[in-house]
Protein backbone atom coordinates (compact mmCIF):
# COMPACT_ATOMS: atom_id res chain seq x y z
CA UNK A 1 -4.72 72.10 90.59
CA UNK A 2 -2.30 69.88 92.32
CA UNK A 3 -2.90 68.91 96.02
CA UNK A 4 0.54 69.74 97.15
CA UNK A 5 -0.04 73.54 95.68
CA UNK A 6 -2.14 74.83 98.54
CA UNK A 7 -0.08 73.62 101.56
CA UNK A 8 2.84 74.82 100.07
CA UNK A 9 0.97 78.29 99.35
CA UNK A 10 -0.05 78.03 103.62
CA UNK A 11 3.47 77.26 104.65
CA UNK A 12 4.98 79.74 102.48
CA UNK A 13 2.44 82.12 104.04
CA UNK A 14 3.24 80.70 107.54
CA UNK A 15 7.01 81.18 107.30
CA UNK A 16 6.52 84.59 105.82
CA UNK A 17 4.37 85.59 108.68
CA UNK A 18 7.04 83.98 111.32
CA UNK A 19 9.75 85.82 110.10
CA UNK A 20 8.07 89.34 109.33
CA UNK A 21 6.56 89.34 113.40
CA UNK A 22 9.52 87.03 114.64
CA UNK A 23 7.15 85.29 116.40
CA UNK A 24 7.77 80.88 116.51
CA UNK A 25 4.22 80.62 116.73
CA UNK A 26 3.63 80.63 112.56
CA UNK A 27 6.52 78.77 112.13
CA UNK A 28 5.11 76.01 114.50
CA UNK A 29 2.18 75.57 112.90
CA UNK A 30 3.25 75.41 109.54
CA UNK A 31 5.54 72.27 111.16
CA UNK A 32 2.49 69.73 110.13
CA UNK A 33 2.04 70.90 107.06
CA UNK A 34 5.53 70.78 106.05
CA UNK A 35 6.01 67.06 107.62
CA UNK A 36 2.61 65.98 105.20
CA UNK A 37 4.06 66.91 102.26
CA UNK A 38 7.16 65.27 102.57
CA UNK A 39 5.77 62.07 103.62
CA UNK A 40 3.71 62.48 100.81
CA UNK A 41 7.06 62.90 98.45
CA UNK A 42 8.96 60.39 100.37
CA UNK A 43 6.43 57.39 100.53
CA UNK A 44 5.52 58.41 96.34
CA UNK A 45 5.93 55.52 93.87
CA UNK A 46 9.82 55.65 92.54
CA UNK A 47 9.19 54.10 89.55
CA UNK A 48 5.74 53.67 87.85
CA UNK A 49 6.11 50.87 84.82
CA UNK A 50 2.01 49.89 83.73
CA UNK A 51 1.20 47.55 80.93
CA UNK A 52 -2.51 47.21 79.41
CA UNK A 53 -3.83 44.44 77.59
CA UNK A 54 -7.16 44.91 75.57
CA UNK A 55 -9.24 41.52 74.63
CA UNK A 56 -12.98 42.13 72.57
CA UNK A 57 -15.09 38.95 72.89
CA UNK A 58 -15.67 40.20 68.94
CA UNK A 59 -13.95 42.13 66.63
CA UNK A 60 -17.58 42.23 64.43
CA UNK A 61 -20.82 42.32 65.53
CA UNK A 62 -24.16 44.05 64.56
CA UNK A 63 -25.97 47.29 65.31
CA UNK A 64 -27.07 47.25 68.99
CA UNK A 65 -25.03 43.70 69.70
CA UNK A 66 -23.32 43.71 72.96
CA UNK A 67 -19.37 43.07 72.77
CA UNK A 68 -17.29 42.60 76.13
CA UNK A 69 -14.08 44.23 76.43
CA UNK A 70 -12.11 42.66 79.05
CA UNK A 71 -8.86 45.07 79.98
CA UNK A 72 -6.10 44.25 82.57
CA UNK A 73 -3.39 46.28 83.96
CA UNK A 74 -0.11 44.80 85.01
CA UNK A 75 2.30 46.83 87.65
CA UNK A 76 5.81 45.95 86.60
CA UNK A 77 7.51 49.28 88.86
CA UNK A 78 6.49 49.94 92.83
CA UNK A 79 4.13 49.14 94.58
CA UNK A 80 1.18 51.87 94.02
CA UNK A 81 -0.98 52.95 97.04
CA UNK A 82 -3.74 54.08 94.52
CA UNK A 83 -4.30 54.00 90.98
CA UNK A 84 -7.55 55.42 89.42
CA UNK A 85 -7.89 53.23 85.97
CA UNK A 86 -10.27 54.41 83.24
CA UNK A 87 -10.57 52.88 79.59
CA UNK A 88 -11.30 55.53 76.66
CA UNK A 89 -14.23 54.54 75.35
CA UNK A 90 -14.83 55.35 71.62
CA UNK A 91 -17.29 58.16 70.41
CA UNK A 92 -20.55 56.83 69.63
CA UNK A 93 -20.54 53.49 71.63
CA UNK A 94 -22.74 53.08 74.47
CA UNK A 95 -21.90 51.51 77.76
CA UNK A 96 -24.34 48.68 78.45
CA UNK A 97 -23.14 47.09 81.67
CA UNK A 98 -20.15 47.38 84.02
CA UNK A 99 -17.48 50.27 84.15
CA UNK A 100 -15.00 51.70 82.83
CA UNK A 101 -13.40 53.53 85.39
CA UNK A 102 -11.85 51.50 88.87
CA UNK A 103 -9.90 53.04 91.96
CA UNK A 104 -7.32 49.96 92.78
CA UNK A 105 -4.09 49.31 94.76
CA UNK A 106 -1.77 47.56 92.75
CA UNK A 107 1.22 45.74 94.48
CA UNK A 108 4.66 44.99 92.32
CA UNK A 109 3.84 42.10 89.87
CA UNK A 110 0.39 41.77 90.32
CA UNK A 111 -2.35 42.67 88.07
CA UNK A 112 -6.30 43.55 87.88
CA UNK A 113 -8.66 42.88 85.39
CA UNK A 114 -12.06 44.21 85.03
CA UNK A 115 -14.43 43.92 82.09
CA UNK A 116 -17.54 45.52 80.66
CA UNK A 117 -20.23 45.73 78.14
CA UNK A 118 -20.49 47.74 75.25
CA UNK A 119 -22.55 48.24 71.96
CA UNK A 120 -23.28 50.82 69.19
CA UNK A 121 -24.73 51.50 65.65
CA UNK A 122 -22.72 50.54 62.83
CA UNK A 123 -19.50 52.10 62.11
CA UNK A 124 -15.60 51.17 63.06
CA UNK A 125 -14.32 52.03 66.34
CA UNK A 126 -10.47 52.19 67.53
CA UNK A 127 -9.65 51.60 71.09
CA UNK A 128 -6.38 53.14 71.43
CA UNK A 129 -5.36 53.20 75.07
CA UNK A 130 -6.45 53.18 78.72
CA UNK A 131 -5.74 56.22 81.45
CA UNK A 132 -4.00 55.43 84.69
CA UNK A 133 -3.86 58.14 87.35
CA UNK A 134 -1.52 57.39 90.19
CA UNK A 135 -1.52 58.68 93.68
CA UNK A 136 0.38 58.31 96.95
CA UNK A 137 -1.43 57.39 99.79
CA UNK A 138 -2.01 60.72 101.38
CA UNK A 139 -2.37 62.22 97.08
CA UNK A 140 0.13 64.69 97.38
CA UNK A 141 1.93 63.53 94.44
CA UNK A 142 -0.33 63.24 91.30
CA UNK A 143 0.71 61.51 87.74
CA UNK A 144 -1.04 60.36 84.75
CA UNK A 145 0.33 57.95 82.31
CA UNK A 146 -1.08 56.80 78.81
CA UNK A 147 -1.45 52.94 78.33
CA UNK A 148 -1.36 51.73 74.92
CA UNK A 149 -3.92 49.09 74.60
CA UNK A 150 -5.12 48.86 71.09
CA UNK A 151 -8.27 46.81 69.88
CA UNK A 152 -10.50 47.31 66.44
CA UNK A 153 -14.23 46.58 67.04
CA UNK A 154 -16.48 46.41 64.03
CA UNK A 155 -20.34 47.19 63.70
CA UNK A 156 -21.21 45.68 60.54
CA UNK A 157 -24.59 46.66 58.70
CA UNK A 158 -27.63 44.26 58.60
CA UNK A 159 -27.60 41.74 55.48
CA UNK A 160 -30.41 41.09 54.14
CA UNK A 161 -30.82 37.52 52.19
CA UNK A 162 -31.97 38.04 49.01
CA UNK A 163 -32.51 34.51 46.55
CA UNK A 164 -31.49 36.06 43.35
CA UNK A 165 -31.27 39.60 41.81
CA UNK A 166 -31.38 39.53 37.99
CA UNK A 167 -28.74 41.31 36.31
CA UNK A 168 -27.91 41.50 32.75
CA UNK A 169 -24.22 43.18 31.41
CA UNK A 170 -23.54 43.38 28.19
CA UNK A 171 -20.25 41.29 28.34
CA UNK A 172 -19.48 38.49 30.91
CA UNK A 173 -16.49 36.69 32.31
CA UNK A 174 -15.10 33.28 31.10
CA UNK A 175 -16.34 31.86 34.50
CA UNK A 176 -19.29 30.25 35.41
CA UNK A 177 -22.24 31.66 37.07
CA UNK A 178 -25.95 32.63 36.69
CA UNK A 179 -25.78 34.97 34.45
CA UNK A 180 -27.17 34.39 30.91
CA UNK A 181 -24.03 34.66 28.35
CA UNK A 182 -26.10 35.00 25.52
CA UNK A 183 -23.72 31.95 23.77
CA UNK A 184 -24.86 28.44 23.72
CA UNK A 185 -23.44 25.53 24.93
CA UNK A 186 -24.40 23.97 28.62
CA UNK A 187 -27.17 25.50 30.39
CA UNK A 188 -30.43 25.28 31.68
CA UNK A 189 -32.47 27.14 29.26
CA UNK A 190 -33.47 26.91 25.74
CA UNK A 191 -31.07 28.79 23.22
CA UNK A 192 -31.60 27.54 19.79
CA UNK A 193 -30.82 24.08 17.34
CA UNK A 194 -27.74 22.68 15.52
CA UNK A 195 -26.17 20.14 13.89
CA UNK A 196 -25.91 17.08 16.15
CA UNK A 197 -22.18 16.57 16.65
CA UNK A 198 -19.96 13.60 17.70
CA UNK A 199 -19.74 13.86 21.57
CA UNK A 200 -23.44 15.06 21.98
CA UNK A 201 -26.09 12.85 24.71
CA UNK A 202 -28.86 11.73 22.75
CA UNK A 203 -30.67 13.35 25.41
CA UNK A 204 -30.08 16.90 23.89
CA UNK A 205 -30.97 15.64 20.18
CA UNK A 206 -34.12 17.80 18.61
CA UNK A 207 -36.20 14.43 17.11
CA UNK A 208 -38.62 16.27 16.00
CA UNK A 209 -36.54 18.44 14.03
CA UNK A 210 -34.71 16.01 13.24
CA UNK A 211 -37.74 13.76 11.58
CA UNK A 212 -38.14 16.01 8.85
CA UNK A 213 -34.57 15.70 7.59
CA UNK A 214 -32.82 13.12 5.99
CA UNK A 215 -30.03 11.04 7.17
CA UNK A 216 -29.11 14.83 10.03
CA UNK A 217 -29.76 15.14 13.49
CA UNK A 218 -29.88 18.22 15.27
CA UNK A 219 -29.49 18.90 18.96
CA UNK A 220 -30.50 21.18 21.37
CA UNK A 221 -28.53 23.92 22.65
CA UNK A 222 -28.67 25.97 25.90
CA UNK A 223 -27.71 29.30 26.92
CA UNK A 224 -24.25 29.59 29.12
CA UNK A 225 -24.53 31.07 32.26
CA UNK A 226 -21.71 32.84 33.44
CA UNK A 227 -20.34 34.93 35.92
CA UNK A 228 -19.96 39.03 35.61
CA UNK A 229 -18.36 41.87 36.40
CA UNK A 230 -20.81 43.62 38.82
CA UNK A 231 -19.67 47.49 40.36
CA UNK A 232 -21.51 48.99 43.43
CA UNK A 233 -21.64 52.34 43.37
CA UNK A 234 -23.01 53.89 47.22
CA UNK A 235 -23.83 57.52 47.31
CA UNK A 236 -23.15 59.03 50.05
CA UNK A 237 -23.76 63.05 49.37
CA UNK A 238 -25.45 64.93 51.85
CA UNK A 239 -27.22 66.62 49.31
CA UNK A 240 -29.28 63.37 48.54
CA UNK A 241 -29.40 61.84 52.26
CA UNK A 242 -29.56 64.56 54.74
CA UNK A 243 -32.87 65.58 55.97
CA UNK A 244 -34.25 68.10 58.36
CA UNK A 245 -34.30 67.40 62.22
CA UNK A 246 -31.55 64.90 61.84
CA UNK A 247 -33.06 62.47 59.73
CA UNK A 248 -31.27 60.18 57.36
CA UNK A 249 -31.31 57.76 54.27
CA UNK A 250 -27.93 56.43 54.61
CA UNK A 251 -28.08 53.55 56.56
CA UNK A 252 -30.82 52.62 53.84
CA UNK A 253 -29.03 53.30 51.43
CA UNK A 254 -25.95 50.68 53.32
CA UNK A 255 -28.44 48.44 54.02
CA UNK A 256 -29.16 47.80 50.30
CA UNK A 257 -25.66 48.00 49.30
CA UNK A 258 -24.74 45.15 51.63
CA UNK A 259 -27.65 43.08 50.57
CA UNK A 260 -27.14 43.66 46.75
CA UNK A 261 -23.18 42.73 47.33
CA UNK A 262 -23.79 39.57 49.36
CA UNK A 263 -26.33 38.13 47.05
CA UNK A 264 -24.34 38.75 43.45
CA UNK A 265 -21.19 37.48 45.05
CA UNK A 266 -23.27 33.99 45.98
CA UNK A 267 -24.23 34.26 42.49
CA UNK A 268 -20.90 34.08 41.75
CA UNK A 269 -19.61 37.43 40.13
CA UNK A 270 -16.79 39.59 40.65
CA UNK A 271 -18.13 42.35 42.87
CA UNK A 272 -16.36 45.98 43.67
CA UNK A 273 -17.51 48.85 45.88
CA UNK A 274 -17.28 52.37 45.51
CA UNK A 275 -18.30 54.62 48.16
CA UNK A 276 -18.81 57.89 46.88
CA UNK A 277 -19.35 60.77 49.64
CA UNK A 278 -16.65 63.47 50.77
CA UNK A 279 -14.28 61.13 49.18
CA UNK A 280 -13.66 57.82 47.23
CA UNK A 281 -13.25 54.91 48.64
CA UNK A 282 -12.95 51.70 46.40
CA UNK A 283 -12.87 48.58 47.33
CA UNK A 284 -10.91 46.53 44.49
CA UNK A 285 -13.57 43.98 42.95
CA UNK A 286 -13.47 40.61 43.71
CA UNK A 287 -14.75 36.92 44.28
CA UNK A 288 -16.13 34.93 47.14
CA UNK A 289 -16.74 35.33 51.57
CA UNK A 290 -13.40 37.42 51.60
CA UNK A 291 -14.54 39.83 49.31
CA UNK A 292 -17.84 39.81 50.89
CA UNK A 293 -15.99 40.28 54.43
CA UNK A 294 -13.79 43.29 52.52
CA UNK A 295 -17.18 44.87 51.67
CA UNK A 296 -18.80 44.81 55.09
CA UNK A 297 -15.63 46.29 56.28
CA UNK A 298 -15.88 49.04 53.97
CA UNK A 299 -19.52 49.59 54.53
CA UNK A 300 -18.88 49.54 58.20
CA UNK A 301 -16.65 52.68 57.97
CA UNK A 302 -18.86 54.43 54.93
CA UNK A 303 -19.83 58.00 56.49
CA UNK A 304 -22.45 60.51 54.59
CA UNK A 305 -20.47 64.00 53.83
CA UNK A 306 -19.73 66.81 51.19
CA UNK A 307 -17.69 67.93 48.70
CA UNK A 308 -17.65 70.41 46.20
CA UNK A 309 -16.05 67.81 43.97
CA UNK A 310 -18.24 65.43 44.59
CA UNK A 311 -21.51 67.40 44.88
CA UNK A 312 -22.67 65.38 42.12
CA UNK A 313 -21.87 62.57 39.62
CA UNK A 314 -20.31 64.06 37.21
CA UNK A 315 -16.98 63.16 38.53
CA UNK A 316 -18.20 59.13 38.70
CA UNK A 317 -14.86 57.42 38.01
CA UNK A 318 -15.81 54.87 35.74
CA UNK A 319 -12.43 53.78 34.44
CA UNK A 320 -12.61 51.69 37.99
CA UNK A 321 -15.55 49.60 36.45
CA UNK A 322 -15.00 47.39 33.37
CA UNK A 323 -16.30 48.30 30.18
CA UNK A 324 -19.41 47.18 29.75
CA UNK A 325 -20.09 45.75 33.19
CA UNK A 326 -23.12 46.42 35.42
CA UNK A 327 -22.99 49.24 37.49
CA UNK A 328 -25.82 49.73 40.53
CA UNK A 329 -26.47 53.11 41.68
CA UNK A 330 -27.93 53.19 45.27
CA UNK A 331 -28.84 56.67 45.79
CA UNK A 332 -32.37 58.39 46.89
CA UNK A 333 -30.99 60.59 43.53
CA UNK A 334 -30.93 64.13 42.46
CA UNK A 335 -32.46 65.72 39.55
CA UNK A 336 -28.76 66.87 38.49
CA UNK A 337 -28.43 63.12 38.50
CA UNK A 338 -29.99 62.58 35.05
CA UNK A 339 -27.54 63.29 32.45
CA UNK A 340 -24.45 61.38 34.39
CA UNK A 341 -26.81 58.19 34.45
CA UNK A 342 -27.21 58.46 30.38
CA UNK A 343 -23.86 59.20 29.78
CA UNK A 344 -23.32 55.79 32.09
CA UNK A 345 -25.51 54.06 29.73
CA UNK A 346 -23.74 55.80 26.29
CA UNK A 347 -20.77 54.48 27.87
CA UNK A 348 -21.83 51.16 27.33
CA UNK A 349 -22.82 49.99 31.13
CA UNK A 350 -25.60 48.45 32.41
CA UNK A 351 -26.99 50.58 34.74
CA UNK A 352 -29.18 49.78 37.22
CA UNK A 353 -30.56 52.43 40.11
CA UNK A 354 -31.75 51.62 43.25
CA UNK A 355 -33.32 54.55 45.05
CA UNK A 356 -34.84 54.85 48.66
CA UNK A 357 -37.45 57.03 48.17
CA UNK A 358 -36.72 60.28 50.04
CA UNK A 359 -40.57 61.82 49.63
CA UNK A 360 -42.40 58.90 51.56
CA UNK A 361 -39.37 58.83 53.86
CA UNK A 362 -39.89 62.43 54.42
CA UNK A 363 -43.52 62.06 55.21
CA UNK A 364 -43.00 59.77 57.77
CA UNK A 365 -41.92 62.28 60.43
CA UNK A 366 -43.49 65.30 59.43
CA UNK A 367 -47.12 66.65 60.49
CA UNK A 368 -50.36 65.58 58.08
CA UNK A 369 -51.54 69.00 56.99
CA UNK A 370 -53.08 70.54 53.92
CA UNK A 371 -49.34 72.42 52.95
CA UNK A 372 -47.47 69.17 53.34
CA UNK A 373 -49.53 67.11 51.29
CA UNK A 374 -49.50 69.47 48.20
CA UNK A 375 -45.71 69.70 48.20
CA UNK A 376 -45.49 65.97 48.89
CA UNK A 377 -47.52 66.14 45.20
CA UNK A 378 -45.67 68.15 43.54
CA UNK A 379 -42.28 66.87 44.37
CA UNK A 380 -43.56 63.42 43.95
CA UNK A 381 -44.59 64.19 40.16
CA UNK A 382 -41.34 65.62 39.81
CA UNK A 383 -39.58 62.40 41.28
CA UNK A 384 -41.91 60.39 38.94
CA UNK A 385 -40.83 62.31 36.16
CA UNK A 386 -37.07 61.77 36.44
CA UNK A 387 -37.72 58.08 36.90
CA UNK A 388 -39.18 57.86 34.01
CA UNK A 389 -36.23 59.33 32.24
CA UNK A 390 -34.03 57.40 33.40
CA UNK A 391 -35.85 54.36 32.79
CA UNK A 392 -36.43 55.83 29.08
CA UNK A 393 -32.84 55.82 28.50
CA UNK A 394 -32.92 51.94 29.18
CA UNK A 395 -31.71 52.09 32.97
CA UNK A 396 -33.61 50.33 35.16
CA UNK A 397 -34.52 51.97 38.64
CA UNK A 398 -36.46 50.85 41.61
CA UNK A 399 -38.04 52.80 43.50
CA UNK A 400 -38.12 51.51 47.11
CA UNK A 401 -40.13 52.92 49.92
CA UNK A 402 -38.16 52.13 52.89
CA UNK A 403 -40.96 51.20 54.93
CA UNK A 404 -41.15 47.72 53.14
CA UNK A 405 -38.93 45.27 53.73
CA UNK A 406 -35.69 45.49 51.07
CA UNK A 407 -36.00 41.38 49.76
CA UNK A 408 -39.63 41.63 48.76
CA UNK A 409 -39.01 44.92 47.13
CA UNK A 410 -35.90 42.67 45.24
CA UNK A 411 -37.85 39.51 44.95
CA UNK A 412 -41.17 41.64 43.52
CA UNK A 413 -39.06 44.07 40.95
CA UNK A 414 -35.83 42.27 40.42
CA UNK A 415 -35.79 38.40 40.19
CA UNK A 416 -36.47 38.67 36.59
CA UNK A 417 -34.84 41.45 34.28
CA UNK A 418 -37.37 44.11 32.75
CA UNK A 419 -38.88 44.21 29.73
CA UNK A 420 -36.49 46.17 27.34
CA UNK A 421 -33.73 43.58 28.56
CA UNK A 422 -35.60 40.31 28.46
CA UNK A 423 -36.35 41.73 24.57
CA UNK A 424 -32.69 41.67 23.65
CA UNK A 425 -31.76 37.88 24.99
């Protein structure tokens, strides 16, 4: 309610009073009250002109990193007897140090400044503007005005180093990379033995092949390596994530995802993103640190949710992926989640799965008793059996229990690939 309302209500009351009993008395006192409120009108700012300025000392930063936000407010109208200044402070970040909210006097042309310190959990956050209250000096007159001071702050996921994850599509790019091409010609490991050829360093030439032929020297050839078309595929369904009592895999589940990208795009490859939750959102594949800083950003904003379109992976759009690229599932997984996976792998992909598992993650936080550990059985030999289905129909999956670190889980299972791969090179 505005401060001017009840004086007006008294004086009102007062001059009703006066004239009803004819008596000067009410009118007299209601003299005061009527000389307040217009000195409060007459001595009000005329004009009221406020610019904001918004600088982050980081526009990225990690989970629980402090970023300061510096904002200052520049009078370019009257002079203002008393300005209550607050910043809007995005959902979900935490105020570490300072304020956000300052009672000033601001003269014509001058300015204020004030800062503070802020951090949060990954995600992207939108500062969109800052609220200015103004006052007169004896807050009659009241007005609030919205300052548009924009500024993007960025809470990237945890990256993990990992040395090398072993992948293995069935077709690969002209480029060059790590990947073996299955084609000789310069390399680093053994592919087979031909006819030496004009052009070749004697250091390649097969002499001991070569000694039991007359007047023919063969050479040794190597297997390319080259670079490949590699699709990330982050699930995101609430069905697969969302626990009881608010727990979560998803930031798992991103944590992976952001490893896995950053290490196949040092090796090299052409890496793409798909995050697949309430909706799509693909990230277009591509090479190198920008790609890798287009992934984070995506990652950043990825949110768990549901759909009945997306409840499960049947609808996987996988005209987005090249044919017979490598595809890598991160997803704790559903037993609906079989058949899309082999009809993946009909399609000709190379699928691999990485799953956090959801049953030791689950009996982290719930009580040690007899009924808990016999459903922890039984839906454990169910998990074990749809693993081993999947990995029947020649998809590799890893089952990672998110207690252990994610790079010795990679370096332990994936440096080299499995056995039914390493049989076809």
């Amino acid at each position: 309610m505005s401060r001017s309302l009840l004086p007006g209500f008294i004086i009102y009351g007062l001059l009703l009073a006066g004239i009803a009993t004819v008596r000067g008395e009410f009118i007299a006192l209601a003299l005061p009250l009527v000389i307040y409120l217009l000195a409060g009108y007459l001595f009000s700012p005329n004009e009221i002109n406020l610019e904001a300025t918004r600088h982050l000392s980081a526009e990225r930063a990690s989970p629980g990193a402090e970023v300061t936000v510096t904002v200052t407010i520049i009078n370019r109208g009257s002079a203002l007897d008393e300005a209550l200044i607050e910043d809007l402070l995005p959902a979900d970040l935490t105020l570490r140090f300072g304020h956000t909210g300052h009672l000033i006097r601001l003269r014509k042309d001058s300015s204020f400044t004030f800062s503070y310190r802020a951090a949060g959990p990954r995600g992207g956050y939108g500062f969109e503007s800052v609220r200015a209250q103004v006052n007169d000096f004896l807050r009659v007159t009241s007005r609030a005005v919205e300052l548009e001071a924009k500024g993007q702050l960025f809470v990237f996921p945890p990256v993990t180093r990992l040395r090398h994850v072993a992948i293995h599509p069935r077709r690969t790019r002209v480029y060059a990379g790590n990947i073996p091409a299955r084609v000789g010609g310069t390399g680093a490991e053994f592919f087979g033995v031909r006819e030496y050829q004009q052009g070749d360093s004697p250091r390649v030439i097969n002499w001991r092949v070569s000694a039991h032929q007359q007047d023919v020297l063969y050479s040794n050839e190597f297997q390319q390596e080259r670079a490949a078309d590699v699709g990330i595929i982050l699930d995101g369904r609430l069905r697969t994530n969302e626990f009881a009592r608010g727990h979560s895999l998803f930031e798992y589940s991103v944590q992976a995802a952001a490893a896995l990208s950053d290490a196949l795009l040092a090796q090299g490859n052409r890496v793409g993103l798909l995050v697949y939750a309430a909706f799509l959102r693909w990230t277009i594949p591509g090479y190198g640190k920008f790609q890798r800083e287009k992934i984070l950003f995506s990652l950043a904003r990825a949110r768990p949710g549901g759909s009945n379109v997306f409840a499960d992976l049947e609808h996987l759009p996988t005209r987005l992926f090249p044919p017979e690229s490598q595809i890598i599932l991160v997803s704790p997984l559903h037993e609906d989640d079989l058949r899309p996976l082999v009809q993946l792998r009909a399609r000709g992909y190379q699928a691999l799965v990485v799953c956090p598992n959801p049953v030791k993650f689950e009996l982290s936080y719930l009580p040690k008793n007899k009924n808990v550990a016999l459903a922890a059985r039984v839906i454990r030999a169910e998990r074990t059996a749809l693993l081993q289905k999947i990995q029947g129909a020649g998809i590799q999956a890893l089952d990672w229990d998110v207690a252990e670190p994610f790079d010795q889980v990679v370096k332990r299972k994936l440096s080299r690939p499995p056995v039914f791969l390493r049989s076809t090179q």
